[in-house]
Protein backbone atom coordinates (compact mmCIF):
# COMPACT_ATOMS: atom_id res chain seq x y z
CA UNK A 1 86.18 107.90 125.16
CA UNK A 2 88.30 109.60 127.76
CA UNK A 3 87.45 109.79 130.55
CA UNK A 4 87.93 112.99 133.36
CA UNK A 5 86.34 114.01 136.78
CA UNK A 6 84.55 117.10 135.35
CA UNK A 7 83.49 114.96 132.28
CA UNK A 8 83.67 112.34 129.47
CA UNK A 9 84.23 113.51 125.85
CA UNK A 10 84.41 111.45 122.28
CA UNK A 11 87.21 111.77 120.41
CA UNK A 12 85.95 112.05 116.80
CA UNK A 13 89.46 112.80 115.04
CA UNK A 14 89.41 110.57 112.41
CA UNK A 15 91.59 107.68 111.87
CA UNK A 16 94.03 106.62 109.28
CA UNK A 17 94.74 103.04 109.35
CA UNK A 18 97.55 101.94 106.95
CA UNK A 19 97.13 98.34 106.62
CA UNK A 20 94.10 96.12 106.81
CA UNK A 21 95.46 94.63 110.28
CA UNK A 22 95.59 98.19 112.08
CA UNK A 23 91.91 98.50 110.66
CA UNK A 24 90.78 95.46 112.55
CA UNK A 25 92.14 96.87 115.53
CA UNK A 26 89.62 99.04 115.68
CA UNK A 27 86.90 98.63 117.93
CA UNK A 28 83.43 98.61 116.38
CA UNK A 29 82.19 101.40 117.97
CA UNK A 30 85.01 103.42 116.74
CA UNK A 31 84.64 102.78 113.06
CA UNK A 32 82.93 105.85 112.57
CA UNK A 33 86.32 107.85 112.58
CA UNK A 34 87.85 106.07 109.56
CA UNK A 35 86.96 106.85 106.11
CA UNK A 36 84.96 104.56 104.43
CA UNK A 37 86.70 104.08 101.18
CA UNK A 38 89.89 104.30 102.97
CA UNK A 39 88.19 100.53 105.11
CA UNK A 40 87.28 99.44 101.58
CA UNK A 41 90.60 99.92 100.20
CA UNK A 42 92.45 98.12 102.83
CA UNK A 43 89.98 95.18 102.47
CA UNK A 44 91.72 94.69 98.70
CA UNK A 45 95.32 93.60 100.61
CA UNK A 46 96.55 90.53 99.14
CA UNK A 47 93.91 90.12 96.66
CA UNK A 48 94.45 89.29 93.30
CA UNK A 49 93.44 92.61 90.83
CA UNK A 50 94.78 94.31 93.40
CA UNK A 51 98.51 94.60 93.11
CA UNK A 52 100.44 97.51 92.72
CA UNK A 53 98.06 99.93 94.42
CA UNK A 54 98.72 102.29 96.13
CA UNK A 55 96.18 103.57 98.68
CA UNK A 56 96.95 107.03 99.90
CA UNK A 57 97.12 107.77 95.78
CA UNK A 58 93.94 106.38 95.45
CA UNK A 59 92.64 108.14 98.13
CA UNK A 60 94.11 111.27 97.09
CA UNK A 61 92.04 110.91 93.32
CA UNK A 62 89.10 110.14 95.25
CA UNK A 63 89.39 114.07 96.94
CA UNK A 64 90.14 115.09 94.07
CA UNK A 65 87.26 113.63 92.15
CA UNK A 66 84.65 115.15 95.53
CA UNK A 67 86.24 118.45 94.92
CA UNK A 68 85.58 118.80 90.95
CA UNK A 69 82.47 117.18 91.75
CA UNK A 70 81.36 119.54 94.90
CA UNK A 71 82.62 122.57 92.27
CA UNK A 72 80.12 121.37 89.62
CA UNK A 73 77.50 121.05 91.56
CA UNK A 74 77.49 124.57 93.08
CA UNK A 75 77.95 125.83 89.65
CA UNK A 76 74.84 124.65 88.71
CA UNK A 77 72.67 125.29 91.72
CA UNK A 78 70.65 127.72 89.26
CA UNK A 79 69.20 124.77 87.76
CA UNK A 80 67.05 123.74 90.82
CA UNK A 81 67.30 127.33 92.15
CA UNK A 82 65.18 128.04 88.96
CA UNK A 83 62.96 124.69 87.69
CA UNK A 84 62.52 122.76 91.32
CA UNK A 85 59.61 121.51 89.38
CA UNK A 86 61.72 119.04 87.20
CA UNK A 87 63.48 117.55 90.23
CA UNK A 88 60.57 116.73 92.68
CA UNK A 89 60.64 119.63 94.67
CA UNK A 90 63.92 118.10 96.42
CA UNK A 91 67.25 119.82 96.88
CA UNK A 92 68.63 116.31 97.77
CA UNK A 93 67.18 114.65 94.76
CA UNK A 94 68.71 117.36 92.50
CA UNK A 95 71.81 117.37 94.30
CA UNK A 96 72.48 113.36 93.81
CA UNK A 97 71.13 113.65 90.47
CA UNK A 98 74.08 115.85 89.69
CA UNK A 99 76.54 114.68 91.53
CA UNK A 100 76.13 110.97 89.73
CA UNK A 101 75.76 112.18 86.42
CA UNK A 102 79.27 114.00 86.76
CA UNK A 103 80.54 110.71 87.97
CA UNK A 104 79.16 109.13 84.61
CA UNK A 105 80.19 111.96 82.63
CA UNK A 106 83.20 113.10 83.55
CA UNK A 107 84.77 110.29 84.99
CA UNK A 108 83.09 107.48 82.49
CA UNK A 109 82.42 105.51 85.94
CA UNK A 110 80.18 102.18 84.54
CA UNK A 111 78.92 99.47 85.67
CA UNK A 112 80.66 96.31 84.44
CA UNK A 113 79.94 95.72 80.75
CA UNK A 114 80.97 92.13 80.72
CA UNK A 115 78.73 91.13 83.57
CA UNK A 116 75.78 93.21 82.10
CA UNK A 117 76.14 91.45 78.77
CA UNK A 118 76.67 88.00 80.71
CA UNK A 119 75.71 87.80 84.28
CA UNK A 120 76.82 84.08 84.33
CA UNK A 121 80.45 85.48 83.94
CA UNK A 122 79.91 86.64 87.93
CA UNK A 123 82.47 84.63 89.45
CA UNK A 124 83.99 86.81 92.34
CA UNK A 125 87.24 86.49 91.07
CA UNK A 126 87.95 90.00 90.10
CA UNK A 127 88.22 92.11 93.39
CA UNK A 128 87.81 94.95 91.13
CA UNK A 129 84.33 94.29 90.45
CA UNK A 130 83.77 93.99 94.47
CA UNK A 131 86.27 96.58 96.09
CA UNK A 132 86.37 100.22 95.21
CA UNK A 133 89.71 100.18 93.54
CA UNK A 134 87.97 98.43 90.03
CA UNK A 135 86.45 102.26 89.47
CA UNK A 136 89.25 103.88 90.92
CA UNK A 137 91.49 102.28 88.43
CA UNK A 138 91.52 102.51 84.60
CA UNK A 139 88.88 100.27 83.87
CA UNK A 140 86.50 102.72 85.61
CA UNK A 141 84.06 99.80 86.45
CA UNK A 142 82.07 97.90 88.89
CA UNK A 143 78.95 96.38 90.50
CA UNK A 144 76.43 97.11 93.33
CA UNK A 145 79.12 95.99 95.29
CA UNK A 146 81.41 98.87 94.62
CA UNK A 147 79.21 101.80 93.24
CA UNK A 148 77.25 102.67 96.09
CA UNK A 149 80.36 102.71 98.11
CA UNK A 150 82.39 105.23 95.17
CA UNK A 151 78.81 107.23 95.40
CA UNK A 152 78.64 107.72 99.16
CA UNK A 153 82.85 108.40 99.64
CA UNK A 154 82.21 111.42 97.01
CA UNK A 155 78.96 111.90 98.91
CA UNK A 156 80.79 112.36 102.45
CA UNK A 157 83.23 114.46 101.28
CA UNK A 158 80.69 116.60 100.24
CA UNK A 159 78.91 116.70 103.48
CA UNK A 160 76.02 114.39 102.64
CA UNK A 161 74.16 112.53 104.96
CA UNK A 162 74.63 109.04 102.23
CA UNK A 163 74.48 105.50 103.87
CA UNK A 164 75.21 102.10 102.69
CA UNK A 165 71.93 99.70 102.70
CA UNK A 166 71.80 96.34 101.90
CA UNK A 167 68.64 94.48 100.34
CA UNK A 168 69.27 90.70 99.77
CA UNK A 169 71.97 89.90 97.22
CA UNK A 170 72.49 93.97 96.67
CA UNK A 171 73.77 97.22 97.86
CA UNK A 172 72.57 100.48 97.11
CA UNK A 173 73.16 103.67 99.09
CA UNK A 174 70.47 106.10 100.62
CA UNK A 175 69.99 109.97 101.48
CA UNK A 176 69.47 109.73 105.13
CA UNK A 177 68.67 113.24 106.38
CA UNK A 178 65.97 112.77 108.29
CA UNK A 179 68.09 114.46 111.30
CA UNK A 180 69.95 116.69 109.67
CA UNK A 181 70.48 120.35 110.76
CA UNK A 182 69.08 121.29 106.91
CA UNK A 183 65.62 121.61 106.81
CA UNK A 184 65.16 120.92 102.81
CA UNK A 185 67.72 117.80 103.61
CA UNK A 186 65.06 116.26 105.72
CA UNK A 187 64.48 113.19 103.36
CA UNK A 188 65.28 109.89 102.83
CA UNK A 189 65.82 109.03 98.66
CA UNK A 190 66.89 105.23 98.17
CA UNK A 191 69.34 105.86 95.07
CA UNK A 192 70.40 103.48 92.45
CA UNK A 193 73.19 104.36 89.88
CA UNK A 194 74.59 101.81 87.70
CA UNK A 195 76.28 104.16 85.12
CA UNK A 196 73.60 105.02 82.84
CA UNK A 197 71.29 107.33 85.18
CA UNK A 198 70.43 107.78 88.96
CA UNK A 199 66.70 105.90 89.49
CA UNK A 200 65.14 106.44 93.25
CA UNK A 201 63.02 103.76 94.89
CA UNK A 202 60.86 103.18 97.44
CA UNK A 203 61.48 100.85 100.41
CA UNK A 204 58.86 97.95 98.71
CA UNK A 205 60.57 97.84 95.55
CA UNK A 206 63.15 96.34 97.07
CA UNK A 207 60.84 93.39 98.43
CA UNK A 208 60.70 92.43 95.07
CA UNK A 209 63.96 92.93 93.43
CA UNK A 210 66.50 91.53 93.08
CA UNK A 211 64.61 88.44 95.24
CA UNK A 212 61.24 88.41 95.79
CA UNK A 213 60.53 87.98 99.70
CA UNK A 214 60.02 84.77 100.66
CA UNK A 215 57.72 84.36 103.88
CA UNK A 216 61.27 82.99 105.06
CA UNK A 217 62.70 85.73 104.63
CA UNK A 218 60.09 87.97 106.26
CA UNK A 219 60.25 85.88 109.56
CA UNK A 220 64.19 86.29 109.76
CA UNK A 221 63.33 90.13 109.34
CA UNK A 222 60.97 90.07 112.10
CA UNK A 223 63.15 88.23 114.61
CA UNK A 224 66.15 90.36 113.68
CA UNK A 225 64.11 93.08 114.66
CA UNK A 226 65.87 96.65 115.38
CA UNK A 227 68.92 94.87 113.57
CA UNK A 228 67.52 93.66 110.63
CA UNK A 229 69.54 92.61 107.96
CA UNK A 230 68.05 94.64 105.07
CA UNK A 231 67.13 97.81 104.14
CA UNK A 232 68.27 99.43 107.15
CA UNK A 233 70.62 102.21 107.04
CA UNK A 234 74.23 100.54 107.85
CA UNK A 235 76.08 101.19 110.32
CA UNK A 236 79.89 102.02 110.21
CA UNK A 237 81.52 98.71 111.37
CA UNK A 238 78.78 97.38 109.15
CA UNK A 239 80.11 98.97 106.51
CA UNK A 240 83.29 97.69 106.88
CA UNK A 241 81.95 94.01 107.41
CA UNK A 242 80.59 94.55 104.46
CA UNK A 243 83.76 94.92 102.92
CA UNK A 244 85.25 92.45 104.58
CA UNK A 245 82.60 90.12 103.12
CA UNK A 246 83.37 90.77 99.62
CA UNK A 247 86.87 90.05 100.32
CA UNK A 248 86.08 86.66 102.05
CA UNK A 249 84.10 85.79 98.29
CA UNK A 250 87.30 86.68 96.24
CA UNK A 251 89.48 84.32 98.35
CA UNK A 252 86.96 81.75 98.09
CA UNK A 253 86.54 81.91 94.62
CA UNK A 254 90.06 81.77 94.16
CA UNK A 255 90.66 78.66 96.89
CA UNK A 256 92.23 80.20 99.59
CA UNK A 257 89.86 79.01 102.05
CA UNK A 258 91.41 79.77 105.06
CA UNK A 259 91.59 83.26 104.45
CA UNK A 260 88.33 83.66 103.24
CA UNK A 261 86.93 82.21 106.75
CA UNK A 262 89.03 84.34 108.58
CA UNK A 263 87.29 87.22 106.08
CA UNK A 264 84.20 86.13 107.31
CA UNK A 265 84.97 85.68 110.97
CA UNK A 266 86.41 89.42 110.87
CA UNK A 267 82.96 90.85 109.61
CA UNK A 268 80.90 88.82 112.36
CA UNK A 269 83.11 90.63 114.65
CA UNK A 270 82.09 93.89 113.64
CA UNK A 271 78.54 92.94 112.19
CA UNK A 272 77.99 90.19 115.03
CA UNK A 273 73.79 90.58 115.01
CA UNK A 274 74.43 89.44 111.00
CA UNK A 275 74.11 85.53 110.69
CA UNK A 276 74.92 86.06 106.96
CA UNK A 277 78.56 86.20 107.56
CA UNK A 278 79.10 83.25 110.01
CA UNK A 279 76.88 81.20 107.41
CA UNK A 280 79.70 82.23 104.49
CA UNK A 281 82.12 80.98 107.04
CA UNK A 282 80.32 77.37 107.72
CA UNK A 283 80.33 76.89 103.86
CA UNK A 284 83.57 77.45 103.11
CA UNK A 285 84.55 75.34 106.70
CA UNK A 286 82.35 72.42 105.33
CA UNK A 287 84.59 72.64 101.68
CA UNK A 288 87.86 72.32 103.76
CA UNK A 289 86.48 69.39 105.80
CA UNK A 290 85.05 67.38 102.56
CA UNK A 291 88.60 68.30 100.44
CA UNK A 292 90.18 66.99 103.41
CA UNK A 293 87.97 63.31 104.04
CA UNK A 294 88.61 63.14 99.83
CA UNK A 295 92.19 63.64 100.07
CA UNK A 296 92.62 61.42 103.08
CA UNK A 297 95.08 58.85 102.45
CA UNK A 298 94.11 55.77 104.65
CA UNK A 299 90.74 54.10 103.71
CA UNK A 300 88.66 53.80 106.97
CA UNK A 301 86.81 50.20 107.56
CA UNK A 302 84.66 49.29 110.38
């Protein structure tokens, strides 16, 4: 915000953070103004399954990607322009619809086959199942971790009003229009797209799946209140906690435990309502301190 006697104006030009340290410079509230997949690319530094990438290329296939995508779409408009009927009435539903099936079907994007054949293989080792660069890359694969985020970048670029939402132990992403300048955009469609098909769902299902609400669970919500942790559209900085998160698993899972706190600690800082992320942090802190008392070399008498 500058500030000037005759008035006060936000700066909105975006910003392109190069390495994962300028992107925690970034004050919360200024999050908006970097690219989303640009955040969740610089969250893969250091990680194994990440080497060799390059993020500027990867961002550059990503444009590319919302461009043939954006070009397919408007080639098709006759299709709701003629049968709205077989797409509920709903320009947005028609337009998602679309815009995932060309992800499926022209860029073979999937969700993991190994972890839908096994899901006791999860192990949050690979950060290409958790970061956007796992579908970016050949394998063309990833979770609920990743997809909603590849969905809402393409999204974006398009001009749609896509968020991030989380539900407990998930992600999915959501048309939020209900402001926009659009009249038929004026919805809200909860989308799911795990490479075979895009399903919508209302809030409730998501009380049920993937974990049923406990009455736990339901208090939290209610004390949370205008923050809640679920099913709330995200914010930016949320986002990027998000991110951050999913980095602080992969360095857990592969032992580097001080890194993985200071993952954790870095999306409190932008997601600081969230008590999910300092809890990560207290469970890997309590891992160091028992690995330490075991490895102590004196035995302690009283």
């Amino acid at each position: 915000i500058r500030d000037s006697p005759a008035l006060m104006v936000i700066d909105s030009a975006p910003l392109r953070p190069s390495t994962l340290a300028e992107l925690l410079a970034i004050p919360p509230a200024e999050m908006a103004r970097v690219d989303m997949a640009r955040a969740n690319l610089l969250c893969t530094t250091g990680l194994p399954g990440a080497d060799g990438l390059i993020i500027e290329d990867a961002l550059a296939q990503l444009d590319a990607w919302a461009e043939h995508t954006g070009c397919v779409i408007e080639q098709h408009a006759y299709q709701f322009r003629d049968h709205p009927e077989e797409y509920e009435r709903s320009e947005p539903y028609w337009r998602m619809l679309t815009l995932t099936t060309v992800l499926q079907q022209h860029m073979n994007i999937r969700y993991n086959q190994r972890l839908v054949e096994d899901w006791d293989a999860w192990d949050w080792q690979d950060s290409g199942d958790l970061l956007l660069h796992g579908l970016l890359g050949p394998k063309r694969s990833g979770t609920c971790a990743s997809l909603p985020v590849l969905i809402t970048a393409i999204a974006r670029r398009l001009s749609y009003p896509l968020r991030l939402v989380h539900a407990p132990g998930h992600v999915f992403c959501r048309w939020d229009g209900k402001q926009h300048e659009t009249p038929d955009w004026r919805q809200v469609l909860n989308i799911e797209c795990h490479g075979h098909g895009m399903m919508v769902y209302p809030h409730n299902h998501y009380h049920r799946w993937p974990v049923h609400w406990t009455p736990e669970l339901n208090a939290l919500e209610k004390r949370c209140g205008e923050k809640r942790l679920f099913l709330r559209s995200l914010e930016p900085a949320e986002e990027v906690a998000g991110a951050l998160c999913q980095r602080g698993h992969c360095l857990e899972a592969h032992g580097r435990l001080r890194e993985a706190v200071a993952a954790y600690d870095q999306a409190a800082w932008l997601a600081p309502h969230n008590v999910i992320y300092p809890h990560f942090a207290g469970i890997v802190q309590r891992k160091m301190l028992d690995a330490a008392v075991t490895n102590f070399p004196f035995t302690i008498t009283t």
